[in-house]
C-alpha atoms as a PDB file:
ATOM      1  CA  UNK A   1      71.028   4.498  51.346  1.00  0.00           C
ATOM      2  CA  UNK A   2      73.706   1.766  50.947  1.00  0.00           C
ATOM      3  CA  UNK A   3      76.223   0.784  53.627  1.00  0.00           C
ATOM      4  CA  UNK A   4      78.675   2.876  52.551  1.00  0.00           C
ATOM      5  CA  UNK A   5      76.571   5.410  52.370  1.00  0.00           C
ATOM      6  CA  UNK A   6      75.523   5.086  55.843  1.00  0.00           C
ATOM      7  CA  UNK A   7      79.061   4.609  57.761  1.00  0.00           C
ATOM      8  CA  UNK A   8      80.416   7.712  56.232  1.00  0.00           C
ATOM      9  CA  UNK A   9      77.671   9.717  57.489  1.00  0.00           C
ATOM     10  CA  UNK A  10      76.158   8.376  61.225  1.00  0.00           C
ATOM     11  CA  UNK A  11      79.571   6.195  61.793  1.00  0.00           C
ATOM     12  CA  UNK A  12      82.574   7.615  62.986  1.00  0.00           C
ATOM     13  CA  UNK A  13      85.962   6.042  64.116  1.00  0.00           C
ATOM     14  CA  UNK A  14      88.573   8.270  66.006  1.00  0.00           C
ATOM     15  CA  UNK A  15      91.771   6.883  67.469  1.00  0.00           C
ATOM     16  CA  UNK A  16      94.050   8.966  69.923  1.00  0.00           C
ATOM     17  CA  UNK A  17      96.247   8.122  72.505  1.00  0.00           C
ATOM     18  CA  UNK A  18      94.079   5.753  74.317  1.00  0.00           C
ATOM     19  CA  UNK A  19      92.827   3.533  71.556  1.00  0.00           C
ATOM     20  CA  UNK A  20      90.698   3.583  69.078  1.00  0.00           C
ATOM     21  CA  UNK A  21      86.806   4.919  69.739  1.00  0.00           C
ATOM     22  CA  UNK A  22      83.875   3.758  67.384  1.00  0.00           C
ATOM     23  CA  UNK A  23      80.768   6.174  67.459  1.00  0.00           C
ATOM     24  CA  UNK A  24      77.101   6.202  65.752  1.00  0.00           C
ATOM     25  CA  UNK A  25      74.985   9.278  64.938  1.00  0.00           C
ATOM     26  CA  UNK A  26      71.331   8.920  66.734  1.00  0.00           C
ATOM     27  CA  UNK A  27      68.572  10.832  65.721  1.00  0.00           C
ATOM     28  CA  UNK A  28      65.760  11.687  68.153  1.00  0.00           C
ATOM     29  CA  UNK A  29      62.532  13.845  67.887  1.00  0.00           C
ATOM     30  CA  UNK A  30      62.103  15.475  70.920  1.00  0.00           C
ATOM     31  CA  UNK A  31      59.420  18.068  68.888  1.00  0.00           C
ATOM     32  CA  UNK A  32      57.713  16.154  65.260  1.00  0.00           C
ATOM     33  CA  UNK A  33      59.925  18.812  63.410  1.00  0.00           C
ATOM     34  CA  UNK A  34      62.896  19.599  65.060  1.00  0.00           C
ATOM     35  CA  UNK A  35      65.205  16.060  64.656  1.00  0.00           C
ATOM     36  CA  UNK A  36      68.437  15.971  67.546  1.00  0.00           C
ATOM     37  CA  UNK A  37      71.699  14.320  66.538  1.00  0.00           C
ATOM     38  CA  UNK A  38      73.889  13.415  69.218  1.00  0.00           C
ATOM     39  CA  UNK A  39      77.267  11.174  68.865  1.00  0.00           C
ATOM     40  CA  UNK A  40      77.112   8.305  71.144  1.00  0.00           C
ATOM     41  CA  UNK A  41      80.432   5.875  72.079  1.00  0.00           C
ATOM     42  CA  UNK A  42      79.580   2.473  70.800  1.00  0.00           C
ATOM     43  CA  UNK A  43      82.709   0.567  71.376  1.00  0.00           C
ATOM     44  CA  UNK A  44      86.889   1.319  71.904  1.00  0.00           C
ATOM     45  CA  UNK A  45      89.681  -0.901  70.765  1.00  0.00           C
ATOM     46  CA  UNK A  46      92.936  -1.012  71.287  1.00  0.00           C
ATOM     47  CA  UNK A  47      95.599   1.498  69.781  1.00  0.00           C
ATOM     48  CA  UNK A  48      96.767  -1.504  67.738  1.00  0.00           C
ATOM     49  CA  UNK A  49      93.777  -2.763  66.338  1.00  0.00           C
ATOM     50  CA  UNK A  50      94.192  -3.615  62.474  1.00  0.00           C
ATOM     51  CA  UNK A  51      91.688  -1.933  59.780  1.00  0.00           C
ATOM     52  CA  UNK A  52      90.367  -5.075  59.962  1.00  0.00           C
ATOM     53  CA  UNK A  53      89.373  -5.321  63.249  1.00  0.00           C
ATOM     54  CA  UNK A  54      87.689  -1.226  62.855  1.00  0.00           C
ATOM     55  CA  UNK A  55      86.382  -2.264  59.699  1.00  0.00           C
ATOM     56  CA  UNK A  56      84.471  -5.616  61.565  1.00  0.00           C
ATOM     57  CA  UNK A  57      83.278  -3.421  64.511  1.00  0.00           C
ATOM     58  CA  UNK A  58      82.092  -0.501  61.962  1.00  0.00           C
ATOM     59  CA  UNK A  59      79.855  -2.903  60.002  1.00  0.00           C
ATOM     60  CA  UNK A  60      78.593  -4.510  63.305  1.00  0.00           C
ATOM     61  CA  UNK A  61      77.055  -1.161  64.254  1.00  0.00           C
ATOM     62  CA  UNK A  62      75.425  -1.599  60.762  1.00  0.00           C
ATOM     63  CA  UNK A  63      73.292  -4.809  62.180  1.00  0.00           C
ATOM     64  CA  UNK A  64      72.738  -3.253  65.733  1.00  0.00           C
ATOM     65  CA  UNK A  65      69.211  -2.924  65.933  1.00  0.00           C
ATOM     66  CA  UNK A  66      69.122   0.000  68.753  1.00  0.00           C
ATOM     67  CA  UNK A  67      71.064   1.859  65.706  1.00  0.00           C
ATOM     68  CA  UNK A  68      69.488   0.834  62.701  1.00  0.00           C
ATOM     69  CA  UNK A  69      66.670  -0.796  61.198  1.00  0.00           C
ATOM     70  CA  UNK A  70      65.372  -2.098  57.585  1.00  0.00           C
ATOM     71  CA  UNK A  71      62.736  -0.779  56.230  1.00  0.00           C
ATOM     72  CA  UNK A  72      59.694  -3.291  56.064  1.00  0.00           C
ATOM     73  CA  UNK A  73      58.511  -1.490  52.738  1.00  0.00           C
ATOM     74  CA  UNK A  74      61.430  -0.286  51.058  1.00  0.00           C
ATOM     75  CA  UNK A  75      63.998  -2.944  52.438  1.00  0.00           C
ATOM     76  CA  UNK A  76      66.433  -0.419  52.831  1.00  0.00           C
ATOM     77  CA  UNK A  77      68.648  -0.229  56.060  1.00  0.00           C
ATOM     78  CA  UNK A  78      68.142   3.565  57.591  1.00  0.00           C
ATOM     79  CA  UNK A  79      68.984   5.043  61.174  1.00  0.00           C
ATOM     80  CA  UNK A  80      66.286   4.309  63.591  1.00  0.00           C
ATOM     81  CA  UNK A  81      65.579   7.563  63.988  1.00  0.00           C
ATOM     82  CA  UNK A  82      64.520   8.087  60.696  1.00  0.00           C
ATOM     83  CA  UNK A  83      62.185   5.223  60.780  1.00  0.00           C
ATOM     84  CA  UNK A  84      58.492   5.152  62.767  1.00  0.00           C
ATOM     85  CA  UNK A  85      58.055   3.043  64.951  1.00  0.00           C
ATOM     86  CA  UNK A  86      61.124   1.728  64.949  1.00  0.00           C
ATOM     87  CA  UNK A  87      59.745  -1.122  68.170  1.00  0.00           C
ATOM     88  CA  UNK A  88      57.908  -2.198  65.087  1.00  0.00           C
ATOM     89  CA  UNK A  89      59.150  -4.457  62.729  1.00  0.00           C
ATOM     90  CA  UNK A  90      56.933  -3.636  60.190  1.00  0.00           C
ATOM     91  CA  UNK A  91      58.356  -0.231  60.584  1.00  0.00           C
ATOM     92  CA  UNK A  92      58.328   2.245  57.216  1.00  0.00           C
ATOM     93  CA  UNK A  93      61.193   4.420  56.682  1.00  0.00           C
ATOM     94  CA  UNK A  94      59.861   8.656  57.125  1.00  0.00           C
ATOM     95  CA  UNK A  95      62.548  10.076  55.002  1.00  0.00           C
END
């Protein structure tokens, strides 16, 4: 999955009243078949911040590692929870 790709669907930007609130889809596994998505706050600027600034603190969720990893064997950058072992950086991407 490309960038892109990947901010349109775990990445999500809301602004409101107090500012502007950056948040990232995880994906757990409390049960090997049942996945759990929750929306977690990963950073708020101000109400004035340019689509410059949003689009610089998007993409840095992109190379947070407690977000997302790259795939040892298919080199392709995925949600952590939909790699194994994602402690591992020879991790392999399950989906």
């Amino acid at each position: 999955m490309d960038d892109e790709k990947l901010i349109k669907e775990f990445i999500r930007t809301e602004r409101d009243e107090d500012g502007v609130e950056i948040t990232v889809c995880e994906i757990e596994w409390p049960t090997p078949s049942e996945p759990v998505s929750r929306w977690t706050v990963v950073s708020q600027l101000p109400l004035d911040a340019s689509e410059a600034q949003i689009d610089t603190a998007v993409r840095s969720v992109l190379v947070d590692s407690r977000f997302f990893g790259v795939c040892a064997t298919c080199h392709e950058r995925n949600p952590n929870g939909w790699m194994h072992d994602t402690g591992d950086p020879a991790n392999a991407a399950a989906l």
